[in-house]
Protein backbone atom coordinates (compact mmCIF):
# COMPACT_ATOMS: atom_id res chain seq x y z
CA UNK A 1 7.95 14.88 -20.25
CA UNK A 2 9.31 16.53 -17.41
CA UNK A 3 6.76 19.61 -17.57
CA UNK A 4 3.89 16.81 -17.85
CA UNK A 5 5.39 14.51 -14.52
CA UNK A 6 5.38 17.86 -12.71
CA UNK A 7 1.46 18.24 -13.57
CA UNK A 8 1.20 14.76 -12.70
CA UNK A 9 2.87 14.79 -9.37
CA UNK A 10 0.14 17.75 -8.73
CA UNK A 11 -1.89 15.46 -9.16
CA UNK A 12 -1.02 12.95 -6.34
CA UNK A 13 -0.44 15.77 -4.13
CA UNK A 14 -3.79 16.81 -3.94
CA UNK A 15 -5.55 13.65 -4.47
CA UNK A 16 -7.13 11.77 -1.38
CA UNK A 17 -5.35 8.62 -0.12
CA UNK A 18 -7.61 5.40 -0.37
CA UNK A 19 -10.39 5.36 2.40
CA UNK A 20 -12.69 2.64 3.43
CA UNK A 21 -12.89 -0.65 1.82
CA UNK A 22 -10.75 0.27 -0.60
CA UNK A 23 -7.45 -0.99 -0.66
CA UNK A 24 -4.40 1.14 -1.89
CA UNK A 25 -3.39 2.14 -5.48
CA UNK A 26 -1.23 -0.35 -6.48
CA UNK A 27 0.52 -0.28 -9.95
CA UNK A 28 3.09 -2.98 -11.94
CA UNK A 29 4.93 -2.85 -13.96
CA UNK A 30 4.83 -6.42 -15.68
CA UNK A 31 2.23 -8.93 -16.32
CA UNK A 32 3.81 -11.38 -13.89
CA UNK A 33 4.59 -9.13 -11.13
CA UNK A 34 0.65 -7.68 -11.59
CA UNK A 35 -0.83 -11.66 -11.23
CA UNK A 36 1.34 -11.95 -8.10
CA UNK A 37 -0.08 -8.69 -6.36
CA UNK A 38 -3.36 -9.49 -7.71
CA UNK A 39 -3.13 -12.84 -5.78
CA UNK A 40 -2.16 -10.70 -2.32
CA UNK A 41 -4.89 -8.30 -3.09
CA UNK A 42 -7.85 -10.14 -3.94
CA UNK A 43 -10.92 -9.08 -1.80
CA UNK A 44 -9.17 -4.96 -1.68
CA UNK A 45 -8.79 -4.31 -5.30
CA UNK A 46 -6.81 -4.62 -8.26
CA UNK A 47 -3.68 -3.56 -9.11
CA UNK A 48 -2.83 -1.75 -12.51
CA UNK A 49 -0.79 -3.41 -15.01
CA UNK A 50 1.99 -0.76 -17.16
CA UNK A 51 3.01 -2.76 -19.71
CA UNK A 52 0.84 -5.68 -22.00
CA UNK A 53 2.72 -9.01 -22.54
CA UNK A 54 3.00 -8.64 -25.64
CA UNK A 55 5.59 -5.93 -25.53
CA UNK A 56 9.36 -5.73 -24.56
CA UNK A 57 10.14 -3.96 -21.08
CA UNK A 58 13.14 -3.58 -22.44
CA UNK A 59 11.66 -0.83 -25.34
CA UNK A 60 8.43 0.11 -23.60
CA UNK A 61 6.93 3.86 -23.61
CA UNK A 62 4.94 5.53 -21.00
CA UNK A 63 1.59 7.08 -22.40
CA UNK A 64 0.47 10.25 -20.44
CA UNK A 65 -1.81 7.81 -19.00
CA UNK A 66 0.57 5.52 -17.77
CA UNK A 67 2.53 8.47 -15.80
CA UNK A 68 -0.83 9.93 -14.33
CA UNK A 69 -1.11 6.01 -12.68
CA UNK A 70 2.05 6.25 -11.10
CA UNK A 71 1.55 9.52 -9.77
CA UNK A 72 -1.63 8.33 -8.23
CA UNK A 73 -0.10 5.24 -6.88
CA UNK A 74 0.08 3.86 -3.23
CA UNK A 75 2.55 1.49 -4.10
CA UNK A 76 4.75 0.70 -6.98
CA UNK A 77 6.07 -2.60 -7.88
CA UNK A 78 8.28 -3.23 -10.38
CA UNK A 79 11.90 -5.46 -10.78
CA UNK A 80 14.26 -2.12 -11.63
CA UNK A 81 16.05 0.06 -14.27
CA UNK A 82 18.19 -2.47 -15.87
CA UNK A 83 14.78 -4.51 -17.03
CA UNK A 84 12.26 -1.36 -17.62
CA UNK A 85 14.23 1.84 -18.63
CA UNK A 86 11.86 4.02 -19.30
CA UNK A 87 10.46 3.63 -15.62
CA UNK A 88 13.52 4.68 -14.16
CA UNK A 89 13.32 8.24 -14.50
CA UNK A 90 9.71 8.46 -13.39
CA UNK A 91 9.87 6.18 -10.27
CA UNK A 92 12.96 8.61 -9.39
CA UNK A 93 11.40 11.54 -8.94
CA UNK A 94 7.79 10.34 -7.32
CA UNK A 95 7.72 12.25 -3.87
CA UNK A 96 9.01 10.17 -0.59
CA UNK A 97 5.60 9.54 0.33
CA UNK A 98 5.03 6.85 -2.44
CA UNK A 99 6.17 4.12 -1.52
CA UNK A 100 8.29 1.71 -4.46
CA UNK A 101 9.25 -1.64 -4.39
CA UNK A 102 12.42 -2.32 -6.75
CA UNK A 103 12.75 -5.90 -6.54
CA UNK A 104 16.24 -6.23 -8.17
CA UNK A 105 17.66 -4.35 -4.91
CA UNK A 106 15.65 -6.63 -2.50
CA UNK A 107 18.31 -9.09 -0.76
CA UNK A 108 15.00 -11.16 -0.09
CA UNK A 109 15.52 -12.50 -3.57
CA UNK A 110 18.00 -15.25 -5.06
CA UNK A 111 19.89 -12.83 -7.72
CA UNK A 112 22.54 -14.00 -10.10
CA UNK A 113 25.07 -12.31 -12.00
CA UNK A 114 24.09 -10.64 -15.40
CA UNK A 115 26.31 -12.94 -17.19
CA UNK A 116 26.21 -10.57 -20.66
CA UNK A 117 27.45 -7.93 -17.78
CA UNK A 118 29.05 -8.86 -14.92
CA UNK A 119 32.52 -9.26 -16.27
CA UNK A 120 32.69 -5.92 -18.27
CA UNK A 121 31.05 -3.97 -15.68
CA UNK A 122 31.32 -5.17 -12.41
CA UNK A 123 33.73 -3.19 -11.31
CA UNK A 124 31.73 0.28 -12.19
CA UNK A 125 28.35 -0.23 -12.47
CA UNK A 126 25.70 -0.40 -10.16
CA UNK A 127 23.88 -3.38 -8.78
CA UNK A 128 20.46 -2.87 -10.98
CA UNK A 129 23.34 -3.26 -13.96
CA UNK A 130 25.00 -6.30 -12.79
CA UNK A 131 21.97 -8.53 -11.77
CA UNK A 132 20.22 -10.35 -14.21
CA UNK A 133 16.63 -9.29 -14.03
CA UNK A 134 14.48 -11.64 -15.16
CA UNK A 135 14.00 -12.86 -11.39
CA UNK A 136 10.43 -13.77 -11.53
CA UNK A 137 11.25 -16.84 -13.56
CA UNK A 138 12.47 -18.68 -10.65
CA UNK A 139 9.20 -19.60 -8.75
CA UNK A 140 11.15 -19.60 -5.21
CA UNK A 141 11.72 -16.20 -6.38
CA UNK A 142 7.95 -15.19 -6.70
CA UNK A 143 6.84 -16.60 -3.12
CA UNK A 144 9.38 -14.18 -2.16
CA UNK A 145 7.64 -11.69 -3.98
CA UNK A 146 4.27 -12.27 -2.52
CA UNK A 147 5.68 -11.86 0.75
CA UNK A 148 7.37 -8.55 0.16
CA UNK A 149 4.02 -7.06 -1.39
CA UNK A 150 2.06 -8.85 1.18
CA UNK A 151 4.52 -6.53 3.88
CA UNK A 152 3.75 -3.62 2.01
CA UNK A 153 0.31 -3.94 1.65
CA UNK A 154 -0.19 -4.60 5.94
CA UNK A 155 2.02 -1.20 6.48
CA UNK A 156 -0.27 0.53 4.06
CA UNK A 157 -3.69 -0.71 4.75
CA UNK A 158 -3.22 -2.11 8.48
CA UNK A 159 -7.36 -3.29 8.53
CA UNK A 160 -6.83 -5.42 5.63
CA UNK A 161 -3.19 -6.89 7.07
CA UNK A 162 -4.76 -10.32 7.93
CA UNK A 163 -6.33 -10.61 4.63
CA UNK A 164 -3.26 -9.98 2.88
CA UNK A 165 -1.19 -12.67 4.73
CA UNK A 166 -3.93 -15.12 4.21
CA UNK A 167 -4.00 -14.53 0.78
CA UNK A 168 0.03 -14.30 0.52
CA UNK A 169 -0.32 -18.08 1.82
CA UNK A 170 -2.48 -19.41 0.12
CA UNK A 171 -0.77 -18.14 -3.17
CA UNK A 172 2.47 -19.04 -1.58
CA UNK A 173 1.38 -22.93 -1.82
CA UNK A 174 0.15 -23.01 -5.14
CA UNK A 175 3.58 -21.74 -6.04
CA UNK A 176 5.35 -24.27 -3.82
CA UNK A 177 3.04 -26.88 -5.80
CA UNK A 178 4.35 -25.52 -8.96
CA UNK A 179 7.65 -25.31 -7.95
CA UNK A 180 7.37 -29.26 -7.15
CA UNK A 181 5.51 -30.03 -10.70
CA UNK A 182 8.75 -28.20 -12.48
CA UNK A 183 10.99 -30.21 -11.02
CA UNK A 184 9.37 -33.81 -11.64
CA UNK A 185 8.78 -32.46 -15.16
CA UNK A 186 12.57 -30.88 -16.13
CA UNK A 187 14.21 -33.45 -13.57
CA UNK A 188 15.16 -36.48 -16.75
CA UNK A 189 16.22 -33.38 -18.81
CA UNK A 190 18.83 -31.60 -16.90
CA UNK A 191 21.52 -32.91 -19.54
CA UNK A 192 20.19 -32.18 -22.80
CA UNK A 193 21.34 -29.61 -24.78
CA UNK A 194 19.77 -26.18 -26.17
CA UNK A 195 20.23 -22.83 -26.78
CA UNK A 196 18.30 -19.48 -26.18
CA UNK A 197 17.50 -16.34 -28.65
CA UNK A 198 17.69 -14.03 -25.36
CA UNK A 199 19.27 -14.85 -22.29
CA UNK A 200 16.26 -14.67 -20.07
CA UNK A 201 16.28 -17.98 -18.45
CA UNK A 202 19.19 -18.10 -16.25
CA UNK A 203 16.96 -18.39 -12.94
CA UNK A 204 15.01 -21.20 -14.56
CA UNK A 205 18.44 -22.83 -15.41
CA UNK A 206 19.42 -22.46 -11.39
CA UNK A 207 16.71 -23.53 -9.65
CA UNK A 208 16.16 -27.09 -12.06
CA UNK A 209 19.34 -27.20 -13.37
CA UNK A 210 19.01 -27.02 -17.08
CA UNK A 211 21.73 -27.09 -19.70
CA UNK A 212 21.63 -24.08 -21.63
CA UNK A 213 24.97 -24.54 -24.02
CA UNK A 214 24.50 -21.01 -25.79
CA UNK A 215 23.00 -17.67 -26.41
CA UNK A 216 22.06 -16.31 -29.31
CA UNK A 217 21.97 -12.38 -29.08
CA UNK A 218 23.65 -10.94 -25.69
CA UNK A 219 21.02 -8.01 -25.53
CA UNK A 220 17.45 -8.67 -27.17
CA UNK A 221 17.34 -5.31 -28.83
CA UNK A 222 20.83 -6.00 -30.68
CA UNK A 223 21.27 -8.10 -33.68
CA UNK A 224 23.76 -11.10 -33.77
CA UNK A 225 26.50 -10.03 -36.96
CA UNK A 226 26.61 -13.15 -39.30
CA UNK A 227 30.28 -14.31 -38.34
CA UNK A 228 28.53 -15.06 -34.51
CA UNK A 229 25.43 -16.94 -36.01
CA UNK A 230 27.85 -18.83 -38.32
CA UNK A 231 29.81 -19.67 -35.02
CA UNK A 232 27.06 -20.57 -33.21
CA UNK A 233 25.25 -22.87 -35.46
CA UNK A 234 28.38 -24.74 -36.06
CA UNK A 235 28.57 -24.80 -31.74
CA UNK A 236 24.65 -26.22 -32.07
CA UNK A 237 25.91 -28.95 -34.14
CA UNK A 238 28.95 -29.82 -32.39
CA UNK A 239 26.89 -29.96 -28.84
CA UNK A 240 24.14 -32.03 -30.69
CA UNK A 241 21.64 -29.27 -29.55
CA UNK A 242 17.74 -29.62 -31.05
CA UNK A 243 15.99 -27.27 -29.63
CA UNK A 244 16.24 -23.81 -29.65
CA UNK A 245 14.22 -20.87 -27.94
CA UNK A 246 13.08 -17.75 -28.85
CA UNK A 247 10.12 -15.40 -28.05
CA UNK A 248 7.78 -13.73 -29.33
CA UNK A 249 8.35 -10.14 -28.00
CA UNK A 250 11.14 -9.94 -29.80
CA UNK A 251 11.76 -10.36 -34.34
CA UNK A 252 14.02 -13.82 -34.54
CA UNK A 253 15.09 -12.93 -38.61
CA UNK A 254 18.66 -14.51 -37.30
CA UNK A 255 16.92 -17.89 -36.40
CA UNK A 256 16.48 -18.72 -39.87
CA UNK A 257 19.77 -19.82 -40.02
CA UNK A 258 19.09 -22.78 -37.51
CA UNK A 259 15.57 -24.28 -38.85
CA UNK A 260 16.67 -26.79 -41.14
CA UNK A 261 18.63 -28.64 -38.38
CA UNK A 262 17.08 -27.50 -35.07
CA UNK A 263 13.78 -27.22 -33.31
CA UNK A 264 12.83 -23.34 -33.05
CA UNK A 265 9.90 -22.96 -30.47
CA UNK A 266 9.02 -19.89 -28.10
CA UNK A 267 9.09 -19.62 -24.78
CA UNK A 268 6.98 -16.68 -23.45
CA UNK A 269 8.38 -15.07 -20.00
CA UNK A 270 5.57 -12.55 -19.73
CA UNK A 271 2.49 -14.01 -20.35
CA UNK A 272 1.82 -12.57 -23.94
CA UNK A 273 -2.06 -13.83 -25.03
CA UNK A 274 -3.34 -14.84 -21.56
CA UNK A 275 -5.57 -12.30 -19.54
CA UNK A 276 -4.02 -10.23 -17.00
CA UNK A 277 -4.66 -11.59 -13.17
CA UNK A 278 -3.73 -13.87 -10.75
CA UNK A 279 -4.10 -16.80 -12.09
CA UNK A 280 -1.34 -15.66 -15.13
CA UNK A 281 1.67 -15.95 -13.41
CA UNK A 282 0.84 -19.99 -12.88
CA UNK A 283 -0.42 -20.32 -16.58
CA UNK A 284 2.47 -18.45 -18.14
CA UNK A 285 5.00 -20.82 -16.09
CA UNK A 286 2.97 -24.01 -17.06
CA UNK A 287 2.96 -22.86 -20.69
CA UNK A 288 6.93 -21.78 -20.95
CA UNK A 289 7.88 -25.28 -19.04
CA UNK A 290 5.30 -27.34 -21.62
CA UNK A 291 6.88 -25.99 -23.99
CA UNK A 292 10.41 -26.43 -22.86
CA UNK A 293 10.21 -29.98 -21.85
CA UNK A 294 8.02 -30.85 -24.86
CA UNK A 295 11.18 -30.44 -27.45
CA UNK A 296 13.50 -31.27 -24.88
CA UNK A 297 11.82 -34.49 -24.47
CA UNK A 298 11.53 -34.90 -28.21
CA UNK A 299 15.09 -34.76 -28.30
CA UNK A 300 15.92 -36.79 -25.22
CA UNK A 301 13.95 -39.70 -27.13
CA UNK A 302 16.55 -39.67 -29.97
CA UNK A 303 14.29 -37.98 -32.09
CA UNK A 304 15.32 -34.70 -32.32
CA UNK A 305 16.50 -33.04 -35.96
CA UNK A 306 20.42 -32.38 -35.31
CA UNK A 307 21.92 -33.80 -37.98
């Protein structure tokens, strides 16, 4: 791999920058981050997308293909190491002249604490480790995002600067608009119980306070050892919780345990199914909260299956 980034960086070095109407070379990393640049660069180009929906950041591979793109890119936008591993060697070691936004670092942004983390590892590890990364998730969070790839795209491609910030405006109101349809939607739910497969949801928790009493596995790539799943279904019937959420990135064998007295449903936080662009980001969100509020409304009703 090393021998081949090498080759690759090669590459970049002798390729021409983008000229005329072209906007720059823009990759993502994420199908949610790639709809939000999209958004900002609509009328310049498109930006590339890494990594489909359907898979995990968490275990994702770079093809050949994938590293030639980075190489090659003007701009590289993704959330950071503790989200997309296999990134973080390769973003390292592109030359100074590429520029990469890391949006975990980005003060910009309302972080919160990894809570699977922070209290083991605060005290050694580094922010990207700390900070939950699923930060897209909170929709303030993504107008925030627009405006820091809007910035970047006006420092790279000055003629197109005014283009960008109308665009970043216009997408930053349909994401204020969303931000208000959330909140009338989750607003009679903010008591009811549930519980989450993967801890992915903490930003959707903060900004429309949602009551998340448990979490299934503390890393999605580790399995939950029977004694915890015993625990925690006895915790979901104690707490009266109905509804529990999983997704589909990830195998959910240790859910089985919980279907004969809860609601299992999926909430998708990457847009798995729906085609990559801007409009995605706003679809994906819209799906996840239907979804959401539909069985937490169910159960809300007094109809839900906790027994």
């Amino acid at each position: 791999m090393l021998k081949f980034l090498a080759w690759a960086m090669m590459i970049f070095l002798t390729s021409p920058a983008f000229a005329g109407d072209a906007g720059p070379r823009v990759v993502t990393s994420i199908a949610p981050l790639h709809s939000l640049a999209a958004q900002v660069m609509a009328g310049t180009g498109e930006p590339t997308l890494l990594m489909d929906a359907a898979a995990s950041p968490h275990s994702f591979a770079l093809k050949p293909s994938q590293v030639r793109a980075l190489a090659r890119a003007d701009l590289v936008i993704w959330i950071g190491g503790a989200l997309e591993p296999s990134l973080q060697s390769v973003i390292a070691s592109l030359p100074p002249r590429q520029q990469v936004l890391t949006l975990i670092e980005s003060r910009a942004l309302q972080r919160l604490a990894n809570r699977r983390q922070a209290a083991e590892r605060s005290r050694q590890a580094g922010v990207g480790d700390v900070i939950d990364p699923h930060l897209w998730l909170d929709p303030d969070n993504a107008r925030h995002i627009i405006r820091l790839i809007a910035t970047r795209l006006q420092t790279l491609d000055p003629a197109h600067a005014a283009l960008y910030a109308r665009n970043a405006a216009q997408a930053d109101a349909r994401l204020r608009a969303l931000s208000h349809a959330i909140a009338a939607r989750l607003e009679p739910l903010h008591d009811t119980p549930f519980m989450v497969f993967h801890d992915a949801y903490q930003y959707l928790e903060y900004r429309f306070p949602l009551n998340n009493v448990g979490i299934i596995r503390s890393h999605p790539e580790q399995g939950a050892s029977a004694r915890r799943l015993r625990r925690i279904a006895h915790d979901a019937k104690a707490a009266n919780v109905a509804c529990i959420f999983a997704e589909p990135q990830f195998a959910a064998a240790s859910l089985r345990l919980f279907q004969n007295t809860t609601r299992v449903h999926y909430l998708d936080p990457l847009g798995r199914g729906l085609p990559a662009g801007p409009d995605l980001y706003q679809k994906m969100m819209e799906r996840l909260i239907d979804t959401l509020a539909g069985c937490l409304e169910h159960t809300a009703d007094g109809n839900g299956m906790t027994r």
